[in-house]
Structure formats: C-alpha cells, structure tokens
N, C-alpha and C. Protein backbone atom coordinates (compact mmCIF):
# COMPACT_ATOMS: atom_id res chain seq x y z
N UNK A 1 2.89 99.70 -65.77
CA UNK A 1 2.07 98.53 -65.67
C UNK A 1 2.95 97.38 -65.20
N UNK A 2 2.33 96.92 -64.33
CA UNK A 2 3.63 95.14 -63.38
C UNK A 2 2.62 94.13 -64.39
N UNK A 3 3.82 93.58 -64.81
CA UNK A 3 3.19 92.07 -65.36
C UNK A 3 3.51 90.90 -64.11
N UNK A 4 2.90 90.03 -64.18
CA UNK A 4 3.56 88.67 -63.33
C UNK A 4 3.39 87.64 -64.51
N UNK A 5 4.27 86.64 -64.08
CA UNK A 5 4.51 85.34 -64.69
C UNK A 5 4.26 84.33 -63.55
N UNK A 6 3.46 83.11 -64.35
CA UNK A 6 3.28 82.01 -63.32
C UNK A 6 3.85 81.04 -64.11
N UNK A 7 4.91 80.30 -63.88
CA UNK A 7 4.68 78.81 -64.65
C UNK A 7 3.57 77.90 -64.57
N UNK A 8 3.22 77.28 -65.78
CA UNK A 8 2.28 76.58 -65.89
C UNK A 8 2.38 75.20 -65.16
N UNK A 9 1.64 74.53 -64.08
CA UNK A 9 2.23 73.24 -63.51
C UNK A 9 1.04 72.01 -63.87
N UNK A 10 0.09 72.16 -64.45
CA UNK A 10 -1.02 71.24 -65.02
C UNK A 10 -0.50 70.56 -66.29
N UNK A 11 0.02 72.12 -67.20
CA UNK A 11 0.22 71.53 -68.08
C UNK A 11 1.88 72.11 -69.03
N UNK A 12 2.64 71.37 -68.80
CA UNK A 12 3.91 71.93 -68.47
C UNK A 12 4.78 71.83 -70.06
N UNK A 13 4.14 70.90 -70.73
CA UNK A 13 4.30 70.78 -72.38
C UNK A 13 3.61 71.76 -73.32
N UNK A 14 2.68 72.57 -72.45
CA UNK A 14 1.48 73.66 -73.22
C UNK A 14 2.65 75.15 -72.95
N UNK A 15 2.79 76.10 -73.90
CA UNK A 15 3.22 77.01 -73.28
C UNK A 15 3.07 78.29 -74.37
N UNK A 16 3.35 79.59 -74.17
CA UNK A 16 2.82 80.54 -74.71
C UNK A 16 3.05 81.92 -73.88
N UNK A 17 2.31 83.03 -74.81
CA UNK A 17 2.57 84.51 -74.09
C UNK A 17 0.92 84.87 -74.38
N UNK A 18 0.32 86.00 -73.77
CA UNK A 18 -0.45 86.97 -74.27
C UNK A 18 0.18 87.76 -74.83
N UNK A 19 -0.06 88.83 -76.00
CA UNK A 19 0.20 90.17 -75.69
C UNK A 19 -0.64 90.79 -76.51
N UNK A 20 -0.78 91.80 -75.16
CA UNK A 20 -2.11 92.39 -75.47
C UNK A 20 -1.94 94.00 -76.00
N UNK A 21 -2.03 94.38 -76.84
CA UNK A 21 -2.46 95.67 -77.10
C UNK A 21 -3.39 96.52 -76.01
N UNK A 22 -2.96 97.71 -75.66
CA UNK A 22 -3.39 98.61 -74.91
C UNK A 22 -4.61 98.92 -75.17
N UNK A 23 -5.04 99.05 -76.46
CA UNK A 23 -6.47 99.55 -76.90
C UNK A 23 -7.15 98.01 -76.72
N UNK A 24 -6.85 97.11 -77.00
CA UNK A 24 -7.91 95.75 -76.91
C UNK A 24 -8.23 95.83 -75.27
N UNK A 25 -6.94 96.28 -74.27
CA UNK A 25 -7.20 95.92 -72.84
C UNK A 25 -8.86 97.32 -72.53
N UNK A 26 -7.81 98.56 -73.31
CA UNK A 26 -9.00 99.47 -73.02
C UNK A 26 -10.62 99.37 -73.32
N UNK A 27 -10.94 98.40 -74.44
CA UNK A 27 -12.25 98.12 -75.02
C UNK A 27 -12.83 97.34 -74.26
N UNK A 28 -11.72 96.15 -73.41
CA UNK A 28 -12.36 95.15 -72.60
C UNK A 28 -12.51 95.86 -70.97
N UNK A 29 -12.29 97.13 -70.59
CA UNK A 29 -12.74 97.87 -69.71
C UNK A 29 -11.21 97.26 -68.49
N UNK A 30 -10.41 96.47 -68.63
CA UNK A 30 -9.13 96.30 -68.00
C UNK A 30 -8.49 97.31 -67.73
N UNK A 31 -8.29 98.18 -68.86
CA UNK A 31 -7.45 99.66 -68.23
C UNK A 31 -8.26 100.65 -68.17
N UNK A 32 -8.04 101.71 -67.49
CA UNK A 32 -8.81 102.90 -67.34
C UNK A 32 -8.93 104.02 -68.76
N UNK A 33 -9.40 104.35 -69.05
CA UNK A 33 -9.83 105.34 -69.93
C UNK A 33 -9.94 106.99 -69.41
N UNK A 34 -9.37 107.83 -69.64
CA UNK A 34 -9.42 109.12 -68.81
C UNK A 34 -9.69 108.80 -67.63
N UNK A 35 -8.88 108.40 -66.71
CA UNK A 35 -8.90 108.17 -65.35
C UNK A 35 -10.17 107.42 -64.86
N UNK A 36 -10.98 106.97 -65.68
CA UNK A 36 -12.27 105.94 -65.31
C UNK A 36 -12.17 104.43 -65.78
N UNK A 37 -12.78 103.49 -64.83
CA UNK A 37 -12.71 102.56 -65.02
C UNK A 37 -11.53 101.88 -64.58
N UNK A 38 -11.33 100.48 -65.45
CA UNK A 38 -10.03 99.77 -64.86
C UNK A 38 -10.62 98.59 -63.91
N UNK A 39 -9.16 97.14 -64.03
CA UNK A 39 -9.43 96.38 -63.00
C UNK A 39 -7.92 96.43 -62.29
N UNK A 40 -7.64 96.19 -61.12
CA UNK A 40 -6.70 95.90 -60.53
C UNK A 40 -6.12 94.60 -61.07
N UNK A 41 -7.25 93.84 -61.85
CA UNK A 41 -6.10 92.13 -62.23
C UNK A 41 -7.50 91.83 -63.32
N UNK A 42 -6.98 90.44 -63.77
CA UNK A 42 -7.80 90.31 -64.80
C UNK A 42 -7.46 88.35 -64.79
N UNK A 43 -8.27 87.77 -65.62
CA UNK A 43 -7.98 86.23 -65.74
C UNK A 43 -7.59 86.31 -66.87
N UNK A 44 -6.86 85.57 -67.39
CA UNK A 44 -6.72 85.27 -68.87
C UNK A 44 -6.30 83.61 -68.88
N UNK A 45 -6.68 83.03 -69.95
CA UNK A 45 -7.42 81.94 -70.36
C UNK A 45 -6.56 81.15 -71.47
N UNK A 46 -5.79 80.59 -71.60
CA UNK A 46 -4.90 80.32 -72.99
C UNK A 46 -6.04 79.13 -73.87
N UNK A 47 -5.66 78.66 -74.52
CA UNK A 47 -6.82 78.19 -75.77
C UNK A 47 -7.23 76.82 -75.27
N UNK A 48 -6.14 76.20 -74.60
CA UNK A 48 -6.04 74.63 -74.15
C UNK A 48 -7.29 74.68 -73.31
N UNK A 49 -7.46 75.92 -72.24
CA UNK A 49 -8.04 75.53 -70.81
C UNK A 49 -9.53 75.14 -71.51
N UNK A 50 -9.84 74.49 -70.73
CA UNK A 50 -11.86 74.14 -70.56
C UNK A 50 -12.43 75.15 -69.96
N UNK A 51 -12.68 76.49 -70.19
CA UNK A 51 -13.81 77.19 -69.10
C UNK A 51 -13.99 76.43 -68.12
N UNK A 52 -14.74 77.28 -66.75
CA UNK A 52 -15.36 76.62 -66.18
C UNK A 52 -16.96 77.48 -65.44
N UNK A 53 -17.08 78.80 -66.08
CA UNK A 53 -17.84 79.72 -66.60
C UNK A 53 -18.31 80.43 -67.50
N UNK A 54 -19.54 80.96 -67.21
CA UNK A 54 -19.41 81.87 -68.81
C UNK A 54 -18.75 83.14 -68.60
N UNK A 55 -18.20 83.92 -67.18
CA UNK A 55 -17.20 84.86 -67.45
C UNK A 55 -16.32 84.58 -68.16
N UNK A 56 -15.61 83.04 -67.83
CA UNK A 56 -14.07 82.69 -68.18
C UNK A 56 -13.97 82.14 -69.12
N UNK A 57 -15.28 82.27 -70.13
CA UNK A 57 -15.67 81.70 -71.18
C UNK A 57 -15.19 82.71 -72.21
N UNK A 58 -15.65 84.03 -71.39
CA UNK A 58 -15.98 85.28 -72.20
C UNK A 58 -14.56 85.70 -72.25
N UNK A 59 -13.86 85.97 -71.17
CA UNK A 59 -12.56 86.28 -71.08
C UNK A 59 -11.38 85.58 -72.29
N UNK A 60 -11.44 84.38 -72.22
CA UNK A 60 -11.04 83.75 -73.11
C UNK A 60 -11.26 83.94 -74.53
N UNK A 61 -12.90 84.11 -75.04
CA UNK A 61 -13.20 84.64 -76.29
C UNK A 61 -11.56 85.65 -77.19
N UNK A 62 -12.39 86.61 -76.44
CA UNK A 62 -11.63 87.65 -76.87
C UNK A 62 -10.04 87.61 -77.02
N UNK A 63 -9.34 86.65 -75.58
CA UNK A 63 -8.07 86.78 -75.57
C UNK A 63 -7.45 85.94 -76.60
N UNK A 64 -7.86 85.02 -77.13
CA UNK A 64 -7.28 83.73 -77.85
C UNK A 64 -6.50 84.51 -79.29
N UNK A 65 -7.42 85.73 -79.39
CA UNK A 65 -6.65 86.57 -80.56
C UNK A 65 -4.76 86.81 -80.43
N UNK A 66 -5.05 87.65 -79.25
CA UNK A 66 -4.06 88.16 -78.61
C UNK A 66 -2.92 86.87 -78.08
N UNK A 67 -2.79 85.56 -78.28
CA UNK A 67 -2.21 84.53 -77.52
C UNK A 67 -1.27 84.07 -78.85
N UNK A 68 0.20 84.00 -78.74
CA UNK A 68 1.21 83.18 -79.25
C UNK A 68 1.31 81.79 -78.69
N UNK A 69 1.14 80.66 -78.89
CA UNK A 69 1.91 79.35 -79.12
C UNK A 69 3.56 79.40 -78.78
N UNK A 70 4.13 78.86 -77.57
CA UNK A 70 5.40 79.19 -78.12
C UNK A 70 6.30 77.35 -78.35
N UNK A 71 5.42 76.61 -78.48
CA UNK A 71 5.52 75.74 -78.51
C UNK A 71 4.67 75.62 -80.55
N UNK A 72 5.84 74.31 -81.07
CA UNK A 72 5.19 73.86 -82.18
C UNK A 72 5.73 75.23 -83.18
N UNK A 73 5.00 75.60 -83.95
CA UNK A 73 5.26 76.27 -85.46
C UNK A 73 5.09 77.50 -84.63
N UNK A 74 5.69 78.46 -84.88
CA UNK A 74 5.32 79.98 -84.32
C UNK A 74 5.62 80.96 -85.73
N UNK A 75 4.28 81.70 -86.09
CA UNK A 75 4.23 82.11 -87.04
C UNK A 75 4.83 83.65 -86.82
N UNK A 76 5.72 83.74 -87.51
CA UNK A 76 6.87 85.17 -86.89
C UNK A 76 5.95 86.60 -87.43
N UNK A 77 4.96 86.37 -88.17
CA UNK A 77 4.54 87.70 -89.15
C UNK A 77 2.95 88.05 -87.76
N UNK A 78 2.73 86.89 -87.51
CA UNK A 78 1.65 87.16 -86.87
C UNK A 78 2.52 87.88 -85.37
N UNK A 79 3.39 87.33 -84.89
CA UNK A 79 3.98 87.42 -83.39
C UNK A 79 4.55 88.89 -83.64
N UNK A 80 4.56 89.05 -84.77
CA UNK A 80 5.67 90.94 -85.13
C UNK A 80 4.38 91.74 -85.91
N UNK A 81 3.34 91.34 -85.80
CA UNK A 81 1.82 92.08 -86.21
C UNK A 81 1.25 92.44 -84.95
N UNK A 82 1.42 91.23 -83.79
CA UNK A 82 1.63 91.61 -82.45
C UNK A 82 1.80 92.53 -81.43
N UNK A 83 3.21 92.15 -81.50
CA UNK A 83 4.00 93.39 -80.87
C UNK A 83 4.45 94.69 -81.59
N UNK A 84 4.09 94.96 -83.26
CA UNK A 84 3.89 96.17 -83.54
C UNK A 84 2.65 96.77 -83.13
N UNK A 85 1.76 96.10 -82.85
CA UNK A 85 0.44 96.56 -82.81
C UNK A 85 0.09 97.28 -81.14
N UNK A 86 1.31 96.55 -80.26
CA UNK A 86 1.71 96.30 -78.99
C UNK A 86 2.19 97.96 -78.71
N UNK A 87 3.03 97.69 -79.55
CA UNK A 87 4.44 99.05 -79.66
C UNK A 87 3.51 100.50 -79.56
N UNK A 88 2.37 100.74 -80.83
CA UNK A 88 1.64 101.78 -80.82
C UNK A 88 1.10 102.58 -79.79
C-alpha cells in the first residue's frame, strides 16, 4: 500500500496523522475484500475542515475516530490502541 503526505498550507498550526486500521478501510469499501471492490484513492477529512458535501461529510464521520492531534495534549494510550489495532 503507497501512502502520500501533503503538508497542510491553509492551515499550518493544525496538524495530525490518520491511522487507519485495515478492517475500518475494508468496511468503508476503500480496500478490496477477496479481490472485489476497492478505491484507487480516497478523501480524508481531519476534524478542523468544514465539509463542503454530504460525501465529505460522510467521509469525515467515520474518519475523525481514526485521527491523532499531533499538536496540543496527545493522548499516548489512545495513539498505541491505534497502532496496535493498526498492527493486527
């Protein structure tokens, strides 16, 4: 799987990771399942943004779980509940 990174240039004091568990991507139909399904790319949404649809409304829903803060208090039990959950 290729990840990309964009720096953020709107909002450059806001900052953060996804990480997403394989089974959350698989439920949201992002990865393929026995060779079916899948997207080539996906939007993801960090908590700050304003929608500006109800896809990117929806997208966001779901992801805000999956999203670390890396700015401000970063809660280490949640970020290593995370990426164990990641690891599986």
């Amino acid at each position: 799987m290729r990840v990309r990174y964009r720096e953020a240039r709107t909002t450059p004091t806001k900052a953060g990771q996804f990480v997403f568990p394989l089974e959350a991507l698989r439920a949201q139909g992002v990865v393929s399942t026995g060779g079916s399904g899948g997207k080539r790319a996906f939007r993801v949404c960090p908590p700050w943004v304003t929608t500006a649809n109800r896809q990117a409304e929806k997208a966001q829903s779901w992801q805000v779980e999956f999203f670390l803060p890396s700015h401000g208090t970063v809660d280490p039990a949640r970020a290593r509940a995370l990426y164990l959950w990641t690891a599986q």
